[in-house]
Protein backbone atom coordinates (compact mmCIF):
# COMPACT_ATOMS: atom_id res chain seq x y z
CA UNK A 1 116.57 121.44 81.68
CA UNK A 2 116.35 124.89 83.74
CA UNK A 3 120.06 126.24 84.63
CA UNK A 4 120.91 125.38 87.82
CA UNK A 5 121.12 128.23 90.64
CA UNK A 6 124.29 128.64 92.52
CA UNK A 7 124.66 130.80 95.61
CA UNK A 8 127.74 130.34 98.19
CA UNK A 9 126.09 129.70 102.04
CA UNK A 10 127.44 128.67 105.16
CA UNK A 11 123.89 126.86 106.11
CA UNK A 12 123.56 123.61 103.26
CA UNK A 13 120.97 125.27 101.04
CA UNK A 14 122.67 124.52 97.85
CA UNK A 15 123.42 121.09 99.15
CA UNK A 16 119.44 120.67 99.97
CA UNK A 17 118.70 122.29 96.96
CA UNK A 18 120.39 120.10 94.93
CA UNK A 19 119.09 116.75 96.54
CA UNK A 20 115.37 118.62 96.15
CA UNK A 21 115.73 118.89 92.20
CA UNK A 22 117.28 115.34 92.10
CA UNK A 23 114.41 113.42 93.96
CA UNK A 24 112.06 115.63 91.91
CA UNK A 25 113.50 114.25 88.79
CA UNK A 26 113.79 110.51 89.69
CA UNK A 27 110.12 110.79 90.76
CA UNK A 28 109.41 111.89 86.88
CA UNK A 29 111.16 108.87 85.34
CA UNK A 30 109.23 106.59 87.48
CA UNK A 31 106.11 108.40 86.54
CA UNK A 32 107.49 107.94 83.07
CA UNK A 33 108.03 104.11 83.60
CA UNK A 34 104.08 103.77 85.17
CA UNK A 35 102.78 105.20 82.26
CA UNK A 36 104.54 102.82 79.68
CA UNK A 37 103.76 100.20 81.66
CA UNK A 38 100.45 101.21 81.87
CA UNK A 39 100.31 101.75 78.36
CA UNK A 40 101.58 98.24 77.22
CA UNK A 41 99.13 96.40 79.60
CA UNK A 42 96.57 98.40 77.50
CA UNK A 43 97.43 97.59 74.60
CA UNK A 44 97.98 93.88 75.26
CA UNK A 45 94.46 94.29 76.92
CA UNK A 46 93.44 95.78 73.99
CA UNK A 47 95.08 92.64 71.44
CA UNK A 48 93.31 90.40 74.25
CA UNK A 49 89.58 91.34 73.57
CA UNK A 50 90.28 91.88 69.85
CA UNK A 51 91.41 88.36 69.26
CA UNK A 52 88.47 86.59 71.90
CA UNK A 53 86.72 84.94 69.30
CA UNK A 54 89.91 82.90 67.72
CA UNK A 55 90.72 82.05 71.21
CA UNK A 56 90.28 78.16 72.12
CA UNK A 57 88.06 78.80 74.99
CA UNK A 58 85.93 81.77 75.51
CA UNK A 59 86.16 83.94 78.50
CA UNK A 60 83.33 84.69 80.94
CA UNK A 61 81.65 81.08 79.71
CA UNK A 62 83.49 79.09 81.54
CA UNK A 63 82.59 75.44 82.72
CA UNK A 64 81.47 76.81 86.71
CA UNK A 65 80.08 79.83 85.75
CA UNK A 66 77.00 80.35 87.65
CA UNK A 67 73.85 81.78 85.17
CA UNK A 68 70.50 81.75 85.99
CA UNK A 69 67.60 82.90 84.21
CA UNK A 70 64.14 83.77 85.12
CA UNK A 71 61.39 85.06 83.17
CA UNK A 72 62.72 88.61 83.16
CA UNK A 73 65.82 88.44 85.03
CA UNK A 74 69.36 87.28 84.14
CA UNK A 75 71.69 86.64 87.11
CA UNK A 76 75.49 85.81 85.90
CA UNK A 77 78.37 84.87 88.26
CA UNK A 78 81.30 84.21 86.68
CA UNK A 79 82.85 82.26 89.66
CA UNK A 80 85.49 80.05 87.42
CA UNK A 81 86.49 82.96 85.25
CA UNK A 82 87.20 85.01 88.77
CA UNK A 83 88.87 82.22 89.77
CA UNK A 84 91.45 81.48 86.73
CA UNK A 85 92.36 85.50 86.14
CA UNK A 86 93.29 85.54 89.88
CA UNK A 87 95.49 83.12 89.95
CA UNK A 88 96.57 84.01 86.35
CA UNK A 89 97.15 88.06 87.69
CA UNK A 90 98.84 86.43 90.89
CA UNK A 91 101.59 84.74 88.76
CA UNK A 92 102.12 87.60 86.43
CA UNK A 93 102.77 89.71 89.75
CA UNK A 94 104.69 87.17 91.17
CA UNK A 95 107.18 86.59 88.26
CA UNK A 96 107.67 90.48 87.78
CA UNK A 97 108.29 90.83 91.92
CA UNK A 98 110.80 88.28 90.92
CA UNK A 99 112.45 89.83 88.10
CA UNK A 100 112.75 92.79 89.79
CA UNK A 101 114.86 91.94 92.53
């Protein structure tokens, strides 16, 4: 941690000073915070695709999934799968708004 600078004024420099180094710090440990966060959804993302296969249901082949193939062509829609991680990622967000208040 650098030393801090002290200087007498009439004019609130130190005092703005002071509040300057303090914001600039808290906006580190919530840089900090993203990046574990970050990290952890990673690695859970990480366990996730690992583990697919031992899963009960596989993910992407959903019953509702639209596929169509031609003679060349393969056109995939995975409309169910689209459907189940939004509302899965809308609880997640919603419990951790909650947990946070």
């Amino acid at each position: 941690m650098a030393p801090k600078i002290r200087w007498r004024d009439s004019t609130g420099l130190q005092a703005a000073y002071d509040e300057f180094t303090l914001h600039r710090m808290d906006g580190f440990r919530e840089f900090g915070r993203l990046l574990l966060i970050a990290g952890g959804a990673l690695i859970l993302a990480g366990a996730f695709f690992f583990f697919e296969g031992k899963l009960p249901f596989r993910v992407g082949r959903l019953p509702g999934d639209i596929v169509h193939e031609g003679e060349h062509t393969r056109f995939y829609f995975p409309i169910a799968t689209c459907l189940v991680l939004s509302a899965g990622l809308s609880v997640i967000f919603w419990l951790i708004a909650r947990l946070r208040r």
